[in-house]
N, C-alpha and C. Protein backbone atom coordinates (compact mmCIF):
# COMPACT_ATOMS: atom_id res chain seq x y z
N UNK A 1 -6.66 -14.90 -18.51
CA UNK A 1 -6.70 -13.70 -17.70
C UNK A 1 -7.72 -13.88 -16.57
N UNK A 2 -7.23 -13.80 -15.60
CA UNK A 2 -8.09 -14.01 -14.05
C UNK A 2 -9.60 -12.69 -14.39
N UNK A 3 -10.63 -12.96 -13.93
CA UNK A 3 -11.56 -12.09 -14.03
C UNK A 3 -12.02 -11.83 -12.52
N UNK A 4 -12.46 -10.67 -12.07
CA UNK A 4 -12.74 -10.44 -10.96
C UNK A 4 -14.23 -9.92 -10.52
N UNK A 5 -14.46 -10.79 -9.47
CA UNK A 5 -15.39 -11.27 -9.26
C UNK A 5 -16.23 -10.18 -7.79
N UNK A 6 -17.33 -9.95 -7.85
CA UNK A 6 -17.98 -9.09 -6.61
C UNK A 6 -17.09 -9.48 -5.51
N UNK A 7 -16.80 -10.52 -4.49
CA UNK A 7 -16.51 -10.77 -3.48
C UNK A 7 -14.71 -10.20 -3.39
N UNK A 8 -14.47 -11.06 -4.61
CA UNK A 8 -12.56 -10.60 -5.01
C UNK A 8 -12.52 -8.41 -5.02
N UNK A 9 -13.78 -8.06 -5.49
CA UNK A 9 -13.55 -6.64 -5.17
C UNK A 9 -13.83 -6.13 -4.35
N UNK A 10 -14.48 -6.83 -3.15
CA UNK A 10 -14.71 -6.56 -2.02
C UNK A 10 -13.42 -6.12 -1.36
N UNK A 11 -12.85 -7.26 -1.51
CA UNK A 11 -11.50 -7.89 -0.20
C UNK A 11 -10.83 -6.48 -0.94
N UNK A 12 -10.87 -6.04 -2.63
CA UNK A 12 -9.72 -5.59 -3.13
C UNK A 12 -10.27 -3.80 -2.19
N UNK A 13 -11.22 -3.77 -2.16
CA UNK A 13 -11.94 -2.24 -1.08
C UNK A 13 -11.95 -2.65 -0.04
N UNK A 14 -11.63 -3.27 0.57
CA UNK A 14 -10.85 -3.28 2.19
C UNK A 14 -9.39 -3.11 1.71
N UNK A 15 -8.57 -3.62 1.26
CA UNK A 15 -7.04 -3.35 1.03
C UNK A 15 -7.21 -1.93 0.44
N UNK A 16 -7.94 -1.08 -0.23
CA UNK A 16 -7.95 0.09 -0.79
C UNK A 16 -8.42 1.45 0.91
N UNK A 17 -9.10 0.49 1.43
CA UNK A 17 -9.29 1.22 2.47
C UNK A 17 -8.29 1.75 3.79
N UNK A 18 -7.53 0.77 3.54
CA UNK A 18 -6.17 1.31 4.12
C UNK A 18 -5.63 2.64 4.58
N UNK A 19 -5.15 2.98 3.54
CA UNK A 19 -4.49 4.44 3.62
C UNK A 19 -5.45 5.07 3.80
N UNK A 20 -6.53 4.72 3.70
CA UNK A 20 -7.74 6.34 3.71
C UNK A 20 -8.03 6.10 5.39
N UNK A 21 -8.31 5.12 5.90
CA UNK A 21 -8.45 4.69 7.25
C UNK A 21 -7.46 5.43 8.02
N UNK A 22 -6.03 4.89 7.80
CA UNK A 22 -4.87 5.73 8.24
C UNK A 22 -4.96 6.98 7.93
N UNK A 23 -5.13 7.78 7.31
CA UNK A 23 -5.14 9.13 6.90
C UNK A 23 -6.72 9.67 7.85
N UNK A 24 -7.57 9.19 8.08
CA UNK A 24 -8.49 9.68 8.38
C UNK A 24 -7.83 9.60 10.18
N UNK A 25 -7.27 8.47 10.80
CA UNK A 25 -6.80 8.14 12.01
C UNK A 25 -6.18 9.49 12.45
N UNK A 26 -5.64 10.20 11.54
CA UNK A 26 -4.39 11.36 12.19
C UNK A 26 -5.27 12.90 11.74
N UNK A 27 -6.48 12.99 11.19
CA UNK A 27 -7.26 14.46 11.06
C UNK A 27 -7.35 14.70 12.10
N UNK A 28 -7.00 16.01 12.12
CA UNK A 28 -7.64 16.99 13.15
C UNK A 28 -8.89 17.47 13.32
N UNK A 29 -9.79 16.91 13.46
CA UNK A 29 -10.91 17.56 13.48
C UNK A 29 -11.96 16.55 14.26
N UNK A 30 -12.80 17.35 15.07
CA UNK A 30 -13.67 16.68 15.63
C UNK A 30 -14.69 15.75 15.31
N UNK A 31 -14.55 14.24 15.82
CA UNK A 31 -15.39 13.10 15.08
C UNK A 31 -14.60 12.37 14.36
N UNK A 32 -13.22 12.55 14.43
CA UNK A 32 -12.63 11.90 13.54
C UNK A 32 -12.75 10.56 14.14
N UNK A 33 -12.56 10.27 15.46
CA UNK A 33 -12.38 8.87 16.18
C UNK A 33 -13.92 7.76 15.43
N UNK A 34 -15.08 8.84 15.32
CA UNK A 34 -16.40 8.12 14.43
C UNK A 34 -15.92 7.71 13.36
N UNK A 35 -15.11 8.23 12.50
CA UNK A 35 -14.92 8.47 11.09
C UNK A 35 -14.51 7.12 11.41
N UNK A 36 -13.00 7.12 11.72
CA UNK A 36 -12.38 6.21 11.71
C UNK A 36 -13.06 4.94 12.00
N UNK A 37 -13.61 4.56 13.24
CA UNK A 37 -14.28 3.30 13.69
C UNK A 37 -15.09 3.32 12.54
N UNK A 38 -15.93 4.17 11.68
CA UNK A 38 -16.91 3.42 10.38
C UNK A 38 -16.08 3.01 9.68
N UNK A 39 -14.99 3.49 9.36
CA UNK A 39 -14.50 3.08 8.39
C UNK A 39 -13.69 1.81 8.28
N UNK A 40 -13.17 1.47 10.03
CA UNK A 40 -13.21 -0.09 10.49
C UNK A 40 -14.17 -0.60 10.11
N UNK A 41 -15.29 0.00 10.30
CA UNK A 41 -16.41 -1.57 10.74
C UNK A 41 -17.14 -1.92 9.35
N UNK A 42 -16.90 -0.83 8.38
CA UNK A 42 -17.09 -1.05 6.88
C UNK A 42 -16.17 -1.97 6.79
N UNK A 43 -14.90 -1.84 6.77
CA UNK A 43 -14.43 -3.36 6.51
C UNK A 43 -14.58 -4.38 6.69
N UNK A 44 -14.89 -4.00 8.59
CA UNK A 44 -15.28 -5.82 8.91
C UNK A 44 -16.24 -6.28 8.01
N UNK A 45 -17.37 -5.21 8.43
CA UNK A 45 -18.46 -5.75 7.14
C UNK A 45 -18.47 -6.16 5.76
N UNK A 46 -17.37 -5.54 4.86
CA UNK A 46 -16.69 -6.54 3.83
C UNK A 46 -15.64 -7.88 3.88
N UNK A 47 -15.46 -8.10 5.26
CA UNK A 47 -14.67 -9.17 5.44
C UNK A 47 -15.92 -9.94 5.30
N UNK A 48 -17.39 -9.84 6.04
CA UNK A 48 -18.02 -11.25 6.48
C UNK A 48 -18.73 -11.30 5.02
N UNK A 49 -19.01 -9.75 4.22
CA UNK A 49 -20.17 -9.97 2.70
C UNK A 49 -19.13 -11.17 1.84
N UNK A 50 -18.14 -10.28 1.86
CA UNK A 50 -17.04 -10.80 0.53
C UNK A 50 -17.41 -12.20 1.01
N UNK A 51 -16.95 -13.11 1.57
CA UNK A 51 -17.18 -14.92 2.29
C UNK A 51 -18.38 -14.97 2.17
N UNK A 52 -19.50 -14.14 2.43
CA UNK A 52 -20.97 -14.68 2.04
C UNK A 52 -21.41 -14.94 0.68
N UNK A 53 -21.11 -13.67 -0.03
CA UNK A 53 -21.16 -13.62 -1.44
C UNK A 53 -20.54 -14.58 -2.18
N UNK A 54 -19.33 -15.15 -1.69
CA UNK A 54 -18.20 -15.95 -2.40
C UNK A 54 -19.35 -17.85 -2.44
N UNK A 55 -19.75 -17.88 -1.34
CA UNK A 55 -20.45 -19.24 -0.92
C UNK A 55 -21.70 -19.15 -1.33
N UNK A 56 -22.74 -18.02 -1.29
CA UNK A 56 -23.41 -18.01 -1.78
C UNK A 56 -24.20 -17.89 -3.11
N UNK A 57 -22.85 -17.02 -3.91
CA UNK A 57 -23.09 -16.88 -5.39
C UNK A 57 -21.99 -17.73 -6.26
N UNK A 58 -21.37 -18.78 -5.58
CA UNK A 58 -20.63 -19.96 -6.10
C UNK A 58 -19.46 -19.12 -6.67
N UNK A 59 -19.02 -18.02 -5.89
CA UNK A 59 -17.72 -17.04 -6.83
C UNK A 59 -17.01 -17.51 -5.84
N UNK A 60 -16.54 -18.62 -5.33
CA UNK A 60 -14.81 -18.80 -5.15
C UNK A 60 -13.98 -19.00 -6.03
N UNK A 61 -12.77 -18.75 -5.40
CA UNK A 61 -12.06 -18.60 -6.02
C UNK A 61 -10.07 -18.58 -5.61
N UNK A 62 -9.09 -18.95 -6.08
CA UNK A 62 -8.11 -19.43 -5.62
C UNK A 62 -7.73 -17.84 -4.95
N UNK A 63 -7.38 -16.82 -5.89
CA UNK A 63 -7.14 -15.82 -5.86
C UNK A 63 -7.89 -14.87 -4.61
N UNK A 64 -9.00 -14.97 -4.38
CA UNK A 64 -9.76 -14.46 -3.05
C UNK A 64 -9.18 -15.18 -2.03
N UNK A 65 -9.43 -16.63 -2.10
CA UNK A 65 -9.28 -17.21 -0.64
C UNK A 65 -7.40 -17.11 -0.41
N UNK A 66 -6.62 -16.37 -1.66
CA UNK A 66 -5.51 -16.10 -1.03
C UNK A 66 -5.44 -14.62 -0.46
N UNK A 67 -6.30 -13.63 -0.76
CA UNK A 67 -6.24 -12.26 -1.17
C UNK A 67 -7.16 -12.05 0.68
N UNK A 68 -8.03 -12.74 0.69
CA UNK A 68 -9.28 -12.37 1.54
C UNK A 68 -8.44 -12.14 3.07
N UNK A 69 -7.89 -13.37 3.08
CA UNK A 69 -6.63 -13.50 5.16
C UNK A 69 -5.97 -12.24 4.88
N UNK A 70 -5.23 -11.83 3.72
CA UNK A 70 -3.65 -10.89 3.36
C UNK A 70 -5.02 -9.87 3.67
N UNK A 71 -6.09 -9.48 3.60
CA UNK A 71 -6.63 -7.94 3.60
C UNK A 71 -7.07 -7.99 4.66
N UNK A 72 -7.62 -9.12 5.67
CA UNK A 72 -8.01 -9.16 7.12
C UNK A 72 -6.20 -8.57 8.12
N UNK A 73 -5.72 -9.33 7.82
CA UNK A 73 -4.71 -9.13 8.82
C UNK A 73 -3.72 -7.38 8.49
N UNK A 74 -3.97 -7.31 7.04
CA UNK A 74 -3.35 -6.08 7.07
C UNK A 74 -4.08 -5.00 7.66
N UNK A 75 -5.58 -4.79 7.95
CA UNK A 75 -6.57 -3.76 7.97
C UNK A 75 -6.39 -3.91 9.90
N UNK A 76 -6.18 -5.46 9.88
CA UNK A 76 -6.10 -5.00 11.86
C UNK A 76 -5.01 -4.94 12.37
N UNK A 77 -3.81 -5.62 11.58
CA UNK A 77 -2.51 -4.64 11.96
C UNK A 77 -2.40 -2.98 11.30
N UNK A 78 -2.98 -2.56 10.84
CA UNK A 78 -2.70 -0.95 11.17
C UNK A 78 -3.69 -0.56 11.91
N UNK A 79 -4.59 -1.17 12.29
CA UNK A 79 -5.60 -0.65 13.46
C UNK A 79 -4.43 -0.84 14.18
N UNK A 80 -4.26 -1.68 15.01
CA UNK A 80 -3.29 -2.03 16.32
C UNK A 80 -2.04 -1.26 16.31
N UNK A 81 -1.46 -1.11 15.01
CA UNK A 81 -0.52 0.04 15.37
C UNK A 81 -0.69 1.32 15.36
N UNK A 82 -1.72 1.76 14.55
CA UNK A 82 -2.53 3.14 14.93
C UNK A 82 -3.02 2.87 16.59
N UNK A 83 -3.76 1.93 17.53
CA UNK A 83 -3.79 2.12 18.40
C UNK A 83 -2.85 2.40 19.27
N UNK A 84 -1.96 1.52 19.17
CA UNK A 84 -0.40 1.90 19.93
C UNK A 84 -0.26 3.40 20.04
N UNK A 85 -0.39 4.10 19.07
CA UNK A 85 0.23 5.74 19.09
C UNK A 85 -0.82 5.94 19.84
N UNK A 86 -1.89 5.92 19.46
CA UNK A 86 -2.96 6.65 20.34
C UNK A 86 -3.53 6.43 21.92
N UNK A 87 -3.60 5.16 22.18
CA UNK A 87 -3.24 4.71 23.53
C UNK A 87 -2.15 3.91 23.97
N UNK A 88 -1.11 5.11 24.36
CA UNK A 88 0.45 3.94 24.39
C UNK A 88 0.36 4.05 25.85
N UNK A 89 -0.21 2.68 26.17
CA UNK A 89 0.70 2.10 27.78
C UNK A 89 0.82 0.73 27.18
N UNK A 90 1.96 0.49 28.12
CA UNK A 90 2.61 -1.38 27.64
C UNK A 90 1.66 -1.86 27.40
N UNK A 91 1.01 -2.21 27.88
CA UNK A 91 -0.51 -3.21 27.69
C UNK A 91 -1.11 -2.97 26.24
N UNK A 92 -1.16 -2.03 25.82
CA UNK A 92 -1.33 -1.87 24.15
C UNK A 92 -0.36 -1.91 23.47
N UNK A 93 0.54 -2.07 23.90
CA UNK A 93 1.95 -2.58 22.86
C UNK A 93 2.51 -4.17 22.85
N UNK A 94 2.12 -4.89 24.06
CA UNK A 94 1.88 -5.74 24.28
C UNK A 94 1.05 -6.89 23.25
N UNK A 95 -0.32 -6.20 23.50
CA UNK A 95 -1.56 -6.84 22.44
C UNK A 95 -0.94 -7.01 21.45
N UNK A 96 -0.84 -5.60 20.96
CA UNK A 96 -0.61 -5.48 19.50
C UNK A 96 0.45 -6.82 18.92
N UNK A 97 1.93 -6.51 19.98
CA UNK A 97 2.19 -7.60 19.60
C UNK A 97 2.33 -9.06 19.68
N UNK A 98 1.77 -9.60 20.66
CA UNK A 98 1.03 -10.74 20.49
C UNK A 98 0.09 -10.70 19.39
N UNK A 99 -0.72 -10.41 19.39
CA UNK A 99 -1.40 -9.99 18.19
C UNK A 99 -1.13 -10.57 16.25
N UNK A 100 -0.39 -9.15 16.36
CA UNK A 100 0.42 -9.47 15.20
C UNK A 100 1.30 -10.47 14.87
N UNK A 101 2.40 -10.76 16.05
CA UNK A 101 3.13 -11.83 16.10
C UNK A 101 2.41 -13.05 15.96
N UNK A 102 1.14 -13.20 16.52
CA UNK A 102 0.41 -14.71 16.21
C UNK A 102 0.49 -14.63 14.53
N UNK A 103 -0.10 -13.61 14.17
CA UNK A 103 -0.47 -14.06 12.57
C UNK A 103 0.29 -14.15 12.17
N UNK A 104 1.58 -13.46 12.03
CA UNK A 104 2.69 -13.63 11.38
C UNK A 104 3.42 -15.37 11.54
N UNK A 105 3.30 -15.21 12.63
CA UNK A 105 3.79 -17.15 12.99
C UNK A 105 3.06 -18.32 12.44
N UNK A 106 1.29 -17.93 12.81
CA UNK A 106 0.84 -19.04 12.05
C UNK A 106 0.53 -18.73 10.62
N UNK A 107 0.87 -17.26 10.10
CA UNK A 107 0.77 -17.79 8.46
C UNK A 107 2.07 -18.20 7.76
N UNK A 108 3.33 -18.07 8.83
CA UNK A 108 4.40 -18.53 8.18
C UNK A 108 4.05 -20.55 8.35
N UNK A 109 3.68 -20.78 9.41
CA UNK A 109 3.33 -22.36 9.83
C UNK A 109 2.40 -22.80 9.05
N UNK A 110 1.37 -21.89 8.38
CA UNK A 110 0.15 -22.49 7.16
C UNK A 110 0.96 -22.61 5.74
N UNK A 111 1.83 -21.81 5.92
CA UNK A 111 2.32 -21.90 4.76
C UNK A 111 3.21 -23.17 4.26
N UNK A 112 4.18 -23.44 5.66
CA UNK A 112 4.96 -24.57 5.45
C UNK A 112 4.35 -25.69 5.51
N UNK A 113 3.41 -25.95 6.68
CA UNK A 113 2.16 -26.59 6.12
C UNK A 113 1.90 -27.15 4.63
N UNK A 114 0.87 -26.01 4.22
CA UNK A 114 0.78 -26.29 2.98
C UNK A 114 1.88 -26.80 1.77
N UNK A 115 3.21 -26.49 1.81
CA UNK A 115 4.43 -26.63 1.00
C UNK A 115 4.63 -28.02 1.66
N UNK A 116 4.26 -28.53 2.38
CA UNK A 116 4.65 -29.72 2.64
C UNK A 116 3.77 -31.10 2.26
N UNK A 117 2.26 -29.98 1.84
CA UNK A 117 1.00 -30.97 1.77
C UNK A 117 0.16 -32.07 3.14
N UNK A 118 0.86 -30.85 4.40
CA UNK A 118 -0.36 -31.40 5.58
C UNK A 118 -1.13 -29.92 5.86
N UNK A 119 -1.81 -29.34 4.72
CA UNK A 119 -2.14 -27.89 5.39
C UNK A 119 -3.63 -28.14 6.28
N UNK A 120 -4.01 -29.55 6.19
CA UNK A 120 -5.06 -29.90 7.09
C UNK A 120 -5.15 -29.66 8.82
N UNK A 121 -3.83 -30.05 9.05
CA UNK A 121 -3.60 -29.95 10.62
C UNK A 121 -3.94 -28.68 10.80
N UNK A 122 -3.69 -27.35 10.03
CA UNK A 122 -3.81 -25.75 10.64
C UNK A 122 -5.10 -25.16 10.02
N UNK A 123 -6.18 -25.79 9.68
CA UNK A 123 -6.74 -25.20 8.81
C UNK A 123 -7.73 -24.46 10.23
N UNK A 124 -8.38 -23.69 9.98
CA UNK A 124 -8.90 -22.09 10.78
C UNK A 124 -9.78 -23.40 11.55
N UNK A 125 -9.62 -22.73 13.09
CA UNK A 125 -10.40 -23.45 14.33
C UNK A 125 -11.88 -22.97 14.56
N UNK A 126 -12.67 -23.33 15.75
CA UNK A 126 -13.38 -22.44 16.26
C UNK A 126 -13.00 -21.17 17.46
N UNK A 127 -11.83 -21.46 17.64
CA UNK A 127 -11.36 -20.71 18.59
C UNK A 127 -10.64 -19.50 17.88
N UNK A 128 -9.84 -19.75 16.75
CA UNK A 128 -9.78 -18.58 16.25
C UNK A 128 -10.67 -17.34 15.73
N UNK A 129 -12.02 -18.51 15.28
CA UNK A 129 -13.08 -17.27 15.15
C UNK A 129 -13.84 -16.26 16.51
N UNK A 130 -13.78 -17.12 17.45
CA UNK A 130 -13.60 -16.39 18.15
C UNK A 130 -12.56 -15.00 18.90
N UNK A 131 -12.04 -15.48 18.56
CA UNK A 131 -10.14 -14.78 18.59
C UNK A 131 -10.61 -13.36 17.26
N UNK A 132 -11.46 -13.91 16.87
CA UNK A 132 -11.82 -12.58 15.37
C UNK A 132 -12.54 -11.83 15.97
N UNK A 133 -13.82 -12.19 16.21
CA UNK A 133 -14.77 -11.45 16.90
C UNK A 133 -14.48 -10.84 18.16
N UNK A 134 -13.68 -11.51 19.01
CA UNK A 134 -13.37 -10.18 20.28
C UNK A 134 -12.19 -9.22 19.68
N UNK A 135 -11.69 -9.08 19.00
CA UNK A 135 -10.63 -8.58 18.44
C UNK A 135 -11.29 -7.60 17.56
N UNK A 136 -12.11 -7.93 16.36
CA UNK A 136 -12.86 -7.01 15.91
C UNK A 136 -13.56 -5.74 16.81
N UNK A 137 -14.32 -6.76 17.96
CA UNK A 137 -14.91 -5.45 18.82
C UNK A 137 -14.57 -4.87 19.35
N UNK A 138 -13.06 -5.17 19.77
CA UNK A 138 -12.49 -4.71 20.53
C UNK A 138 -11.54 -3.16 20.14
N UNK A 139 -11.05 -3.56 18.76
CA UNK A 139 -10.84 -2.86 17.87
C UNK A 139 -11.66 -1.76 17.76
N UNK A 140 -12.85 -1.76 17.38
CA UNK A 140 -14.32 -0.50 17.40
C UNK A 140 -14.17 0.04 18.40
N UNK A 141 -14.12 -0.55 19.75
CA UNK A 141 -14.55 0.27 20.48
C UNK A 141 -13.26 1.23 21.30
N UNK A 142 -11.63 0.54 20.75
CA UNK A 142 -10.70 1.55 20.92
C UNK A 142 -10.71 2.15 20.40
N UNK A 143 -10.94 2.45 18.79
CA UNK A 143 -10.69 3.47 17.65
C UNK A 143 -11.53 3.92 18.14
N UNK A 144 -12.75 4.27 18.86
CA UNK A 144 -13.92 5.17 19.13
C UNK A 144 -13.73 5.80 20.45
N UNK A 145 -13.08 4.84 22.01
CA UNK A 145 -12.45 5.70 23.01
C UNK A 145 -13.38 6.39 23.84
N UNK A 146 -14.09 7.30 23.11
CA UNK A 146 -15.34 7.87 23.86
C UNK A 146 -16.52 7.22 24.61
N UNK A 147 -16.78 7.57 25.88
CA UNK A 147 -17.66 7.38 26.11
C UNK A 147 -18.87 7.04 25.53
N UNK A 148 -19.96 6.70 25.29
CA UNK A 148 -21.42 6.43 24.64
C UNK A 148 -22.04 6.55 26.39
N UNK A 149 -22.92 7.84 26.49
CA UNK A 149 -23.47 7.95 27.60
C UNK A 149 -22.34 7.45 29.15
N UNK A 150 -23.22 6.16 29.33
CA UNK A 150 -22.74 5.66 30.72
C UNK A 150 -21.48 4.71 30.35
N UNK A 151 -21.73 4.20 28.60
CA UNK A 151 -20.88 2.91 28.57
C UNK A 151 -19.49 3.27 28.49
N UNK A 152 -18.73 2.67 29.32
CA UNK A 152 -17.32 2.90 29.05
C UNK A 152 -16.71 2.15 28.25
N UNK A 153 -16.49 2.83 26.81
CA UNK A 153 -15.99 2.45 25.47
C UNK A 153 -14.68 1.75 25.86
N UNK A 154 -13.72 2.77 26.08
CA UNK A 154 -12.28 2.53 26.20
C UNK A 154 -12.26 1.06 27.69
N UNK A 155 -12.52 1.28 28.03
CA UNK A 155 -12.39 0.03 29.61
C UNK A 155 -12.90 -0.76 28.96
N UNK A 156 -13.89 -1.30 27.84
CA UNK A 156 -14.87 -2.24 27.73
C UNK A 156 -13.93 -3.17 26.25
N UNK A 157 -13.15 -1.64 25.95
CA UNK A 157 -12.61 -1.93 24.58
C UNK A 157 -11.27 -2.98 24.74
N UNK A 158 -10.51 -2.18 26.00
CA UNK A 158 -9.33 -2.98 27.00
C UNK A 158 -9.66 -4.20 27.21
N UNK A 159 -11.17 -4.46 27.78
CA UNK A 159 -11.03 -5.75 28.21
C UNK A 159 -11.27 -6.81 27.20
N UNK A 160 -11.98 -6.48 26.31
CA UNK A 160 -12.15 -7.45 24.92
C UNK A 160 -10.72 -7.62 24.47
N UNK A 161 -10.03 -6.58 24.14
CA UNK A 161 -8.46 -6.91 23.74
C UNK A 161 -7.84 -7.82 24.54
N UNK A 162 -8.02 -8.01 25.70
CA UNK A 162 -7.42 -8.81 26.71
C UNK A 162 -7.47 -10.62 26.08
N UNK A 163 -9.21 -10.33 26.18
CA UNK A 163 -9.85 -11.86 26.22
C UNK A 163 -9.24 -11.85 24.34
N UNK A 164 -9.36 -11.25 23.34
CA UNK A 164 -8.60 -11.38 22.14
C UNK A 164 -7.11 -12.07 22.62
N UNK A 165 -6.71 -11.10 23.22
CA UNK A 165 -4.98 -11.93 23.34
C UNK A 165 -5.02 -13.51 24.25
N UNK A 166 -5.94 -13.51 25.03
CA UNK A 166 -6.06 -14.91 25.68
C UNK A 166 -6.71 -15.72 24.78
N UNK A 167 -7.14 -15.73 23.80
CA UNK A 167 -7.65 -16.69 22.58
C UNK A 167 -6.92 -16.25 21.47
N UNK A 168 -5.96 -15.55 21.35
CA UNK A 168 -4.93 -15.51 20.54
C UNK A 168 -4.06 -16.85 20.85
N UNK A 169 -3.90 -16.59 22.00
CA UNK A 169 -2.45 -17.31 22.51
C UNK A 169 -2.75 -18.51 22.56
N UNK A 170 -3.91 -18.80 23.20
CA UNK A 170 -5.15 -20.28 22.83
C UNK A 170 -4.97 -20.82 21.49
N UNK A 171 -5.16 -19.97 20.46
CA UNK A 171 -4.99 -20.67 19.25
C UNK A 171 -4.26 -21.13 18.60
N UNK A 172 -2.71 -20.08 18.91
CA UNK A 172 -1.75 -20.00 18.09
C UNK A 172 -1.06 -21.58 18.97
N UNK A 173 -1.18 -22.09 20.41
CA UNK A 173 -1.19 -23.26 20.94
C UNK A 173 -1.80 -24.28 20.20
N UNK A 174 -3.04 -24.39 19.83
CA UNK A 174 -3.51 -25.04 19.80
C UNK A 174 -3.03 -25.47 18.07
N UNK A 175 -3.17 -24.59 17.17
CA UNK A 175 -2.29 -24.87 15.70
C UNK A 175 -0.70 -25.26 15.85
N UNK A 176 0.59 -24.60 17.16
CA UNK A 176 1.25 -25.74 17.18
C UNK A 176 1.28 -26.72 17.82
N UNK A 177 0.50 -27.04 18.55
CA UNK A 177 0.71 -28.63 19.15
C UNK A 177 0.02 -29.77 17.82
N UNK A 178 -1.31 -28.95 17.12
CA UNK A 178 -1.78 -29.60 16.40
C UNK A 178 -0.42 -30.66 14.76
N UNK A 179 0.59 -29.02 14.91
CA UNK A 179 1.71 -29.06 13.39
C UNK A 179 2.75 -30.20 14.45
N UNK A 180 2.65 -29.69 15.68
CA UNK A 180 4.33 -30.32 16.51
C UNK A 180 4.62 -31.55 16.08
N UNK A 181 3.70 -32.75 15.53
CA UNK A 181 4.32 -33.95 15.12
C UNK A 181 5.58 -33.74 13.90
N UNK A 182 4.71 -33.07 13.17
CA UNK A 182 5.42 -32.81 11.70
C UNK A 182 6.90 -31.69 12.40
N UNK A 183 6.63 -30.98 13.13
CA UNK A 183 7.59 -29.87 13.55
C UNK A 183 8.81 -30.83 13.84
N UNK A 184 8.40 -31.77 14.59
CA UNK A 184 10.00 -32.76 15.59
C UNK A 184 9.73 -33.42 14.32
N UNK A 185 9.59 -33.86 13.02
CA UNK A 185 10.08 -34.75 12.14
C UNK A 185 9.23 -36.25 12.02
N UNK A 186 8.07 -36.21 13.11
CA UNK A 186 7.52 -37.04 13.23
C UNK A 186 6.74 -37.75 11.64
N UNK A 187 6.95 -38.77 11.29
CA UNK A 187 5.82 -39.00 9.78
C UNK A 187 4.48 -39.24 9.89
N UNK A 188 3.59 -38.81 9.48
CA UNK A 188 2.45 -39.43 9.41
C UNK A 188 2.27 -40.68 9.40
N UNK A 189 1.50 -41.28 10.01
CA UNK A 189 0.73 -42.48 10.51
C UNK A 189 0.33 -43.02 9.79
């Protein structure tokens, strides 16, 4: 029987956070846009503990490092489609799907990857972590929209999404040219 571990219940309270995130996205009531962005950025913040905790207190584990990507990508695809409703011009429907469409492509390509036993060629870049971090912030600072004094949230939030989708598209390049040998049938060397 699998036992579960601090970091594995981390990831499992970000996937629990879901629906309450969504449900908090559509209240009527003033502050909800705060609510919501904490309740993003509580996650992010269990995306980076859960991976600290996991390396640092020797709790890896097969089951996390499959569980940990499936609760990142689900928590920022319903951000992105909660953003869509809330700021719909093309350009946010756009992101979103570039966006989404990257992950969906390269976890179908990690996967075959892996089923094939070259999951080395796709394994996570530096450019995708970057691709995390403007995407994360970018994320905060749409779900929030409001002004902060002088700073313009929403314009500042746009343009991080931007540079997200230009290191999206960077990456999701750069993982297939990395697979394309194996893609055209090519054998390893």
């Amino acid at each position: 029987m699998m036992q579960l571990n601090l970091p594995t219940v981390l990831t499992l309270l970000r996937i629990a956070l879901i629906p309450v995130f969504v449900g908090v996205f559509f209240l009527p009531f003033p502050g909800a846009n705060l609510f919501c962005t904490a309740l993003f950025g509580l996650a992010a913040l269990t995306d980076w503990l859960d991976g600290y905790l996991a390396r640092r207190l020797g709790q890896t584990s097969a089951f996390g490092a499959f569980l940990d990507p499936v609760a990142d990508k689900l928590m920022v695809a319903a951000a992105l489609v909660l953003l869509v409703q809330a700021i719909s011009t093309p350009l946010m429907a756009a992101a979103a799907v570039v966006i989404i469409g990257r992950e969906i492509a390269i976890s179908a390509l990690r996967e075959w990857m892996a089923h094939i036993g070259d999951h080395g060629r796709v394994a996570v870049s530096s450019v995708g972590k970057f691709k995390t971090t403007a995407q994360m912030a970018a994320v905060l600072l749409l779900l929030y929209r409001e002004p902060i004094g002088a700073f313009p949230t929403l314009e500042v939030g746009m343009g991080l999404l931007l540079i997200a989708v230009a290191l999206t598209l960077w990456s999701m390049l750069h993982y297939l040219l990395a697979a394309w040998p194996v893609l055209r049938g090519v054998k390893k060397g």
